[in-house]
N, C-alpha and C. Protein backbone atom coordinates (compact mmCIF):
# COMPACT_ATOMS: atom_id res chain seq x y z
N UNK A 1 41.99 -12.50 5.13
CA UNK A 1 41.35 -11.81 4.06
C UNK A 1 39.84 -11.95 4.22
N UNK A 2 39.06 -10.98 4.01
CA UNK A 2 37.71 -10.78 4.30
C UNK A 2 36.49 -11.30 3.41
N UNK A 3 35.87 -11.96 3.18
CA UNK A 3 35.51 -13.07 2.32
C UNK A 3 33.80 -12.17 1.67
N UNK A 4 33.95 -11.97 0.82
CA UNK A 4 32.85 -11.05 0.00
C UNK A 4 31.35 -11.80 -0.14
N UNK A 5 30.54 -11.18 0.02
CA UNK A 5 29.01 -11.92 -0.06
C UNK A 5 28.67 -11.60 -1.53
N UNK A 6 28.36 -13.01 -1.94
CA UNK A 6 27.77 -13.10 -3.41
C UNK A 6 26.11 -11.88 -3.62
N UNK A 7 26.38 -11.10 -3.99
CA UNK A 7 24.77 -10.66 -4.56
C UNK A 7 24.27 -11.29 -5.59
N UNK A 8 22.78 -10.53 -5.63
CA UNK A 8 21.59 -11.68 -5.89
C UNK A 8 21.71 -11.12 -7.63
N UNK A 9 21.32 -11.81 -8.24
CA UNK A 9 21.37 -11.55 -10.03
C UNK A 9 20.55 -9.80 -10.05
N UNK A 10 21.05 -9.46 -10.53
CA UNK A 10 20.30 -7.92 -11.08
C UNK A 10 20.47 -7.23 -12.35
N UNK A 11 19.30 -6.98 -13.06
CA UNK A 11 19.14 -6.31 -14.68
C UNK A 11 19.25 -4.85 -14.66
N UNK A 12 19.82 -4.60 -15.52
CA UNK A 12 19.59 -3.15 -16.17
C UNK A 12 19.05 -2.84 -17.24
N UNK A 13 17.75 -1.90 -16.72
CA UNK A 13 17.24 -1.71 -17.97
C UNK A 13 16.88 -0.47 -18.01
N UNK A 14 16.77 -0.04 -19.28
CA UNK A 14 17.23 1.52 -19.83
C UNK A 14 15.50 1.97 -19.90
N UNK A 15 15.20 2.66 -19.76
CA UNK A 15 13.70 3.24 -18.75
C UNK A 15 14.28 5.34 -19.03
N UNK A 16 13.14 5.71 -20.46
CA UNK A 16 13.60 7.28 -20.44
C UNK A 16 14.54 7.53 -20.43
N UNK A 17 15.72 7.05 -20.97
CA UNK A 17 17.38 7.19 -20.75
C UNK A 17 17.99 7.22 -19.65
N UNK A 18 17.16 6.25 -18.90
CA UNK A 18 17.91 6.63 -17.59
C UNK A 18 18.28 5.13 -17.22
N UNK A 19 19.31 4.43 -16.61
CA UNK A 19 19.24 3.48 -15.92
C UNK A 19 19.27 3.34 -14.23
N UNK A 20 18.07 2.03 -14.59
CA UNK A 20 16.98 1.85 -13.64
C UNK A 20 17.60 0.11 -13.61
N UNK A 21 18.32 0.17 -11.74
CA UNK A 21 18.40 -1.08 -11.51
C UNK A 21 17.30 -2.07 -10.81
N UNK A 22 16.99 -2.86 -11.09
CA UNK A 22 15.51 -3.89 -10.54
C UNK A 22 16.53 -5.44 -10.62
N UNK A 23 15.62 -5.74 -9.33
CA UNK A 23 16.05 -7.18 -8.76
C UNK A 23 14.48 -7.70 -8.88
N UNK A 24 14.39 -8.85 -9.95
CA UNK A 24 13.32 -9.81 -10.22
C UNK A 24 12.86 -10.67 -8.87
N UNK A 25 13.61 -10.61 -8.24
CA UNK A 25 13.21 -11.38 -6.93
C UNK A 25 12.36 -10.21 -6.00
N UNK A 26 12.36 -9.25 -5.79
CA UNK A 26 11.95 -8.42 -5.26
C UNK A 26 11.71 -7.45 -5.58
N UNK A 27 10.60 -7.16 -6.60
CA UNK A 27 10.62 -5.80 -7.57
C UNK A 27 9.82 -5.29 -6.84
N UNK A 28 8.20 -6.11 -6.20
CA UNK A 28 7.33 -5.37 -5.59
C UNK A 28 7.92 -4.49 -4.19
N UNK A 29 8.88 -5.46 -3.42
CA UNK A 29 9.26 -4.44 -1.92
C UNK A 29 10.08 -3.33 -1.72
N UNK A 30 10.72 -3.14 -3.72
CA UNK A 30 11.52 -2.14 -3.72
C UNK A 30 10.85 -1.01 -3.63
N UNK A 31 9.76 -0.80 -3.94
CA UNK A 31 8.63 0.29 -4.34
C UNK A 31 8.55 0.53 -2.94
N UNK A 32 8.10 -0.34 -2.39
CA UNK A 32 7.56 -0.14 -1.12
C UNK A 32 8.78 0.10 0.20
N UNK A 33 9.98 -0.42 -0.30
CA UNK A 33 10.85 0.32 0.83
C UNK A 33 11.33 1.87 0.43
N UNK A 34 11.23 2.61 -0.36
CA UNK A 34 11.13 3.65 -0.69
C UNK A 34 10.60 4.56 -0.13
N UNK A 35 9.43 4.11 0.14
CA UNK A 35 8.15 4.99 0.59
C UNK A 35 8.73 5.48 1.95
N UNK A 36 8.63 6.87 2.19
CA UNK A 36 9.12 6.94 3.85
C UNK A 36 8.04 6.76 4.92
N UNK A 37 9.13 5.70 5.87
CA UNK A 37 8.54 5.49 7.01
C UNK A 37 7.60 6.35 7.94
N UNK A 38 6.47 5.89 8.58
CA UNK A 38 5.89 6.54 9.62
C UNK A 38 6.79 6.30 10.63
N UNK A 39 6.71 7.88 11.62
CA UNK A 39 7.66 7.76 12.71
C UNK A 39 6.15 7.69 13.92
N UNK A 40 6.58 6.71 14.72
CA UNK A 40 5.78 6.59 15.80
C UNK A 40 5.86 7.38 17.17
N UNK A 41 4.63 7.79 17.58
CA UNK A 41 5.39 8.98 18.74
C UNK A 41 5.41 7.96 20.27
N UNK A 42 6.76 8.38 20.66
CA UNK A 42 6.97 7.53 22.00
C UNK A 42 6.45 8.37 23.56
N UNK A 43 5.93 7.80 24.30
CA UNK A 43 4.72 8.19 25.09
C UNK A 43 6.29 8.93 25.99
N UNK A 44 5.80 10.25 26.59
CA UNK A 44 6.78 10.80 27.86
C UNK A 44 5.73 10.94 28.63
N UNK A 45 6.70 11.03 29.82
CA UNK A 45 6.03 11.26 31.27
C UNK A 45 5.98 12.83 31.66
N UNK A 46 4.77 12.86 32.60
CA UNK A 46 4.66 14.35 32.90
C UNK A 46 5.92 14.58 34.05
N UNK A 47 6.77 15.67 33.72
CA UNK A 47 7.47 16.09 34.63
C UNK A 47 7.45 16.39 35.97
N UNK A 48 5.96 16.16 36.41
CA UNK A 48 5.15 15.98 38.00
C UNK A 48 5.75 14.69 38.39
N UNK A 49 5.90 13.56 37.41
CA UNK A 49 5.38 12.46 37.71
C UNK A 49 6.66 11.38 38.86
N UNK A 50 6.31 10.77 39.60
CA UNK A 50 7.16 10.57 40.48
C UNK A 50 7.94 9.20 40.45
N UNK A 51 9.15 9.29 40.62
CA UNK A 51 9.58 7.75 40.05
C UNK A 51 10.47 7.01 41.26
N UNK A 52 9.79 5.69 41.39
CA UNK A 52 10.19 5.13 42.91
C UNK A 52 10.73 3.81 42.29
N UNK A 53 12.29 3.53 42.90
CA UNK A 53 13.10 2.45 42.65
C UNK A 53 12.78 1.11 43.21
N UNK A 54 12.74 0.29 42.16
CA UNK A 54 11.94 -1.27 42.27
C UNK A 54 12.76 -2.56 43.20
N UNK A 55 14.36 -1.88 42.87
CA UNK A 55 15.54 -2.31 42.66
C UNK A 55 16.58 -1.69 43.65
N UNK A 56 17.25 -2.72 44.68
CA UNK A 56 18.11 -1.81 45.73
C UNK A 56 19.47 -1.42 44.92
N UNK A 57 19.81 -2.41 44.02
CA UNK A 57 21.19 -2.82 43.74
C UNK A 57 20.87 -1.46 42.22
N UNK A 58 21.94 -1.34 41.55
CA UNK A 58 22.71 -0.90 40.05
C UNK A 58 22.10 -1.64 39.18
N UNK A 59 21.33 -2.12 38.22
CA UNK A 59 21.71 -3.49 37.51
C UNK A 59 22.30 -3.45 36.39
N UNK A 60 22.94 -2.01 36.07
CA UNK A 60 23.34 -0.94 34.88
C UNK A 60 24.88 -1.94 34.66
N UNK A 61 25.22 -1.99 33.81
CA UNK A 61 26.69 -2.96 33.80
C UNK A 61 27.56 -2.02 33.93
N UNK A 62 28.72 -2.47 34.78
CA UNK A 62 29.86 -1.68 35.38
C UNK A 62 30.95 -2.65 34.75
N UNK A 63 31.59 -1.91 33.80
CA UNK A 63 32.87 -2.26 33.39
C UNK A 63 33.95 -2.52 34.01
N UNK A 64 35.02 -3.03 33.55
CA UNK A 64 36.21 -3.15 33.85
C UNK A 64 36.91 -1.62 34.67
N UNK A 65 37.11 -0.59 33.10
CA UNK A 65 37.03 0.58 33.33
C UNK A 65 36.49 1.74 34.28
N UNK A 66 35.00 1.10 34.77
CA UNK A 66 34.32 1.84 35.10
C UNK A 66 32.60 1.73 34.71
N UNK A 67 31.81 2.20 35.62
CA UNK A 67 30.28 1.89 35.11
C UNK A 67 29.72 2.88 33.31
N UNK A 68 29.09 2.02 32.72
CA UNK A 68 28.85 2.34 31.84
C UNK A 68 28.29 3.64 31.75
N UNK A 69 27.46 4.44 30.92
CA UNK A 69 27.24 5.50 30.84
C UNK A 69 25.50 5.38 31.46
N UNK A 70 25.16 4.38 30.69
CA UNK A 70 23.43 3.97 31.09
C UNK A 70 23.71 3.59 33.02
N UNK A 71 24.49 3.18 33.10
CA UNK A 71 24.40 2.94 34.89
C UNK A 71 24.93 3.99 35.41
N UNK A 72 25.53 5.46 34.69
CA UNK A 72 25.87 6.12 35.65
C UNK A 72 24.63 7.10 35.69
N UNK A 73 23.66 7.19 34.59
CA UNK A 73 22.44 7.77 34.57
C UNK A 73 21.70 6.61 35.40
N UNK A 74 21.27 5.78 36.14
CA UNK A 74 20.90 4.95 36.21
C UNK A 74 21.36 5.64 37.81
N UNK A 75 22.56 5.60 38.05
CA UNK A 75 22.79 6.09 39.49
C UNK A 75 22.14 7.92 40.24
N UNK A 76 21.62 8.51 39.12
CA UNK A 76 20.89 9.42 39.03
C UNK A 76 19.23 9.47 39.83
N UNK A 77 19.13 8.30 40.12
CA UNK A 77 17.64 7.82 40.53
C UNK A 77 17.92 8.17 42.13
N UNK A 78 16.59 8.44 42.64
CA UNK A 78 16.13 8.14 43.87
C UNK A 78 14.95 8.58 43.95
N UNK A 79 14.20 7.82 45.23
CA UNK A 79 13.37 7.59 45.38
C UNK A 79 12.58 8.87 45.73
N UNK A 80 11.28 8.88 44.96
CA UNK A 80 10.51 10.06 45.27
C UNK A 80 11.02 11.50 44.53
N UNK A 81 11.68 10.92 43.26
CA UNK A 81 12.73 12.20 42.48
C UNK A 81 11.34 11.92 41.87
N UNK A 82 11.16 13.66 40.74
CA UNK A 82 10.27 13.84 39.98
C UNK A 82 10.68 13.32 38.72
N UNK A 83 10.56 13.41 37.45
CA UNK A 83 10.68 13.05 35.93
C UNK A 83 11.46 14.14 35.66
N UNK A 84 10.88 15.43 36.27
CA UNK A 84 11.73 16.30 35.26
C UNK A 84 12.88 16.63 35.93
N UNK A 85 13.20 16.36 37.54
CA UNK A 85 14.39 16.53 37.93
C UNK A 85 15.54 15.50 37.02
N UNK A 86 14.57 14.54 37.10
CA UNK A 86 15.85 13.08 36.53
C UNK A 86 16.31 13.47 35.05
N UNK A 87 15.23 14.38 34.20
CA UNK A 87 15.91 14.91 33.14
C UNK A 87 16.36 15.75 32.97
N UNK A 88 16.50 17.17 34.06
CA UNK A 88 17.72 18.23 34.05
C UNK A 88 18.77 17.58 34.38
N UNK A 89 18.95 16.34 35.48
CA UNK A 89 20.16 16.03 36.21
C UNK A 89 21.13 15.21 34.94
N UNK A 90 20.13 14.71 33.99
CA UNK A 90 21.01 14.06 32.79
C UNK A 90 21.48 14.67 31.53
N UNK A 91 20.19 16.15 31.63
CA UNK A 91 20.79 17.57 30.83
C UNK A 91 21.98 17.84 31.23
N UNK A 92 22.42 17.97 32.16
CA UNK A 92 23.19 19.14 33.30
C UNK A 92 24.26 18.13 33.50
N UNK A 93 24.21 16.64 33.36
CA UNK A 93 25.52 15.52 33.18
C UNK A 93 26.35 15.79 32.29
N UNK A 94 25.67 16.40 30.91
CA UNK A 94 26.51 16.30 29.99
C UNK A 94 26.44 14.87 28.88
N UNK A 95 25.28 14.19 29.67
CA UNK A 95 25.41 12.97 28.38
C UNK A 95 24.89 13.68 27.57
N UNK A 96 25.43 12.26 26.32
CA UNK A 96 24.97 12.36 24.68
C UNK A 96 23.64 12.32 24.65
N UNK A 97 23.02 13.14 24.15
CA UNK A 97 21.20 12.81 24.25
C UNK A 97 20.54 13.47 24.70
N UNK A 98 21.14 14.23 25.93
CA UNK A 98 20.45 14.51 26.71
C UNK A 98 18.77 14.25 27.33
N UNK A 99 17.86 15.16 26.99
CA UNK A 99 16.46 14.77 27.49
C UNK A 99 16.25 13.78 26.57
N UNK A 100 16.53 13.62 25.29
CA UNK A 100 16.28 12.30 24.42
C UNK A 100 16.37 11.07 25.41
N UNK A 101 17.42 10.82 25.84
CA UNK A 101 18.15 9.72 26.46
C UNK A 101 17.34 9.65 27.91
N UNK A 102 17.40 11.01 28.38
CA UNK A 102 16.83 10.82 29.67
C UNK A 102 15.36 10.19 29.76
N UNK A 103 14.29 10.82 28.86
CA UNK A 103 13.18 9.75 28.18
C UNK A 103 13.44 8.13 28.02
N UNK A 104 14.51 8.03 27.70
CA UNK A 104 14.58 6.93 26.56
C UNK A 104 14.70 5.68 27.80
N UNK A 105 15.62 6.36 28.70
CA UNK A 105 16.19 5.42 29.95
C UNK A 105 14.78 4.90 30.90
N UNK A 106 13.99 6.44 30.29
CA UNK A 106 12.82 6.03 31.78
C UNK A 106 11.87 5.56 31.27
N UNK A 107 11.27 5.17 30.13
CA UNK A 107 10.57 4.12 28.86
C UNK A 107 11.13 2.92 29.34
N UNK A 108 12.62 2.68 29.14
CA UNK A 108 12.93 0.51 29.47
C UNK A 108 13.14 0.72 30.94
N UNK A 109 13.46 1.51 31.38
CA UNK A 109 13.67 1.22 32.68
C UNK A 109 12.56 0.69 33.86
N UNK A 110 11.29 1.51 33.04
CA UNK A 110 9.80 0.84 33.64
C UNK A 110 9.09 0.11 32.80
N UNK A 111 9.71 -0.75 31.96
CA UNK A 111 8.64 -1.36 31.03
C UNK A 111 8.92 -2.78 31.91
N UNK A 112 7.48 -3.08 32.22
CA UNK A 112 7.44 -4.26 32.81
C UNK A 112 7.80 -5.30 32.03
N UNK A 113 7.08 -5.33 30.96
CA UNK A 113 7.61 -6.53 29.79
C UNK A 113 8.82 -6.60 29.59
N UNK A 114 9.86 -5.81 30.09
CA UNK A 114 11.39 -5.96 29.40
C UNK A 114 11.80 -7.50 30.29
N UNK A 115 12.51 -8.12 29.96
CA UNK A 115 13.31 -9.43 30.29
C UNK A 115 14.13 -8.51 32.06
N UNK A 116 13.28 -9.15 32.81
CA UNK A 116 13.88 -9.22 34.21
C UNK A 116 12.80 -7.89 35.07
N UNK A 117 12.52 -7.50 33.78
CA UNK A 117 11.00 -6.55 34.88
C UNK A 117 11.40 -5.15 34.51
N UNK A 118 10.75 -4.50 35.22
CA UNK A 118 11.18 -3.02 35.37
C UNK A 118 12.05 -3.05 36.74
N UNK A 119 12.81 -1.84 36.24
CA UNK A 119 13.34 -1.22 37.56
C UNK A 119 13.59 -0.23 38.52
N UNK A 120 11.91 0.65 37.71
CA UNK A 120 11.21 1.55 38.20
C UNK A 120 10.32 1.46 38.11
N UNK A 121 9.52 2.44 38.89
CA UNK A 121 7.99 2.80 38.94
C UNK A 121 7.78 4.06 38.52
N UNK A 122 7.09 4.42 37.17
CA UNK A 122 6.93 5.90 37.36
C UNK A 122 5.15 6.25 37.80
N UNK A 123 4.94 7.07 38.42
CA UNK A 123 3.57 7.20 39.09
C UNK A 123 3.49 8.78 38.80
């Protein structure tokens, strides 16, 4: 049986006939999670731009089943491919996302800061 999380005390109070629930512990961040978020714009590469493999091996995880979906885009790479080939070839795959994803892969895939490096170069 699935064991229920206690919530935190909360008032109701009648506000213009309307009820209006407020948590005393956090009245100020309710206001403020409300507010809608700024969306930040994520940097793409020019479709000139040329992307050379860091990495001989996959490092994409290959299942039991079969290689995941990120390593079979991942097997999409070679050396001296442009940006925008690597994102028709992941249009034209049929993944979920498409150019979203195909961006998205080539952002961590060269971010040096990620845990173990990049595993491209885009130039």
């Amino acid at each position: 049986m699935a064991k229920h999380r206690k919530s935190k005390p909360v008032s109701l109070a009648a506000v213009g006939g309307e009820s209006v629930v407020t948590n005393p512990e956090n009245a100020e961040t309710q206001s403020q999670d409300s507010a809608p978020k700024a969306r930040v714009a994520r940097a793409k590469f020019a479709d000139t731009a040329v992307i050379t493999l860091l990495v001989e091996k996959n490092p994409k995880l290959v299942r039991a089943d079969g290689p995941s979906p990120s390593a079979q885009r991942f097997a999409l790479y070679t050396n001296g491919m442009q940006v925008g080939e690597y994102v028709r070839l992941v249009k034209e795959g049929g993944f979920k996302g498409g150019a979203t994803i195909a961006h998205a892969d080539l952002r961590w895939d060269s971010d040096p800061k990620r845990k173990g490096g990049a595993f491209i170069r885009i130039d």
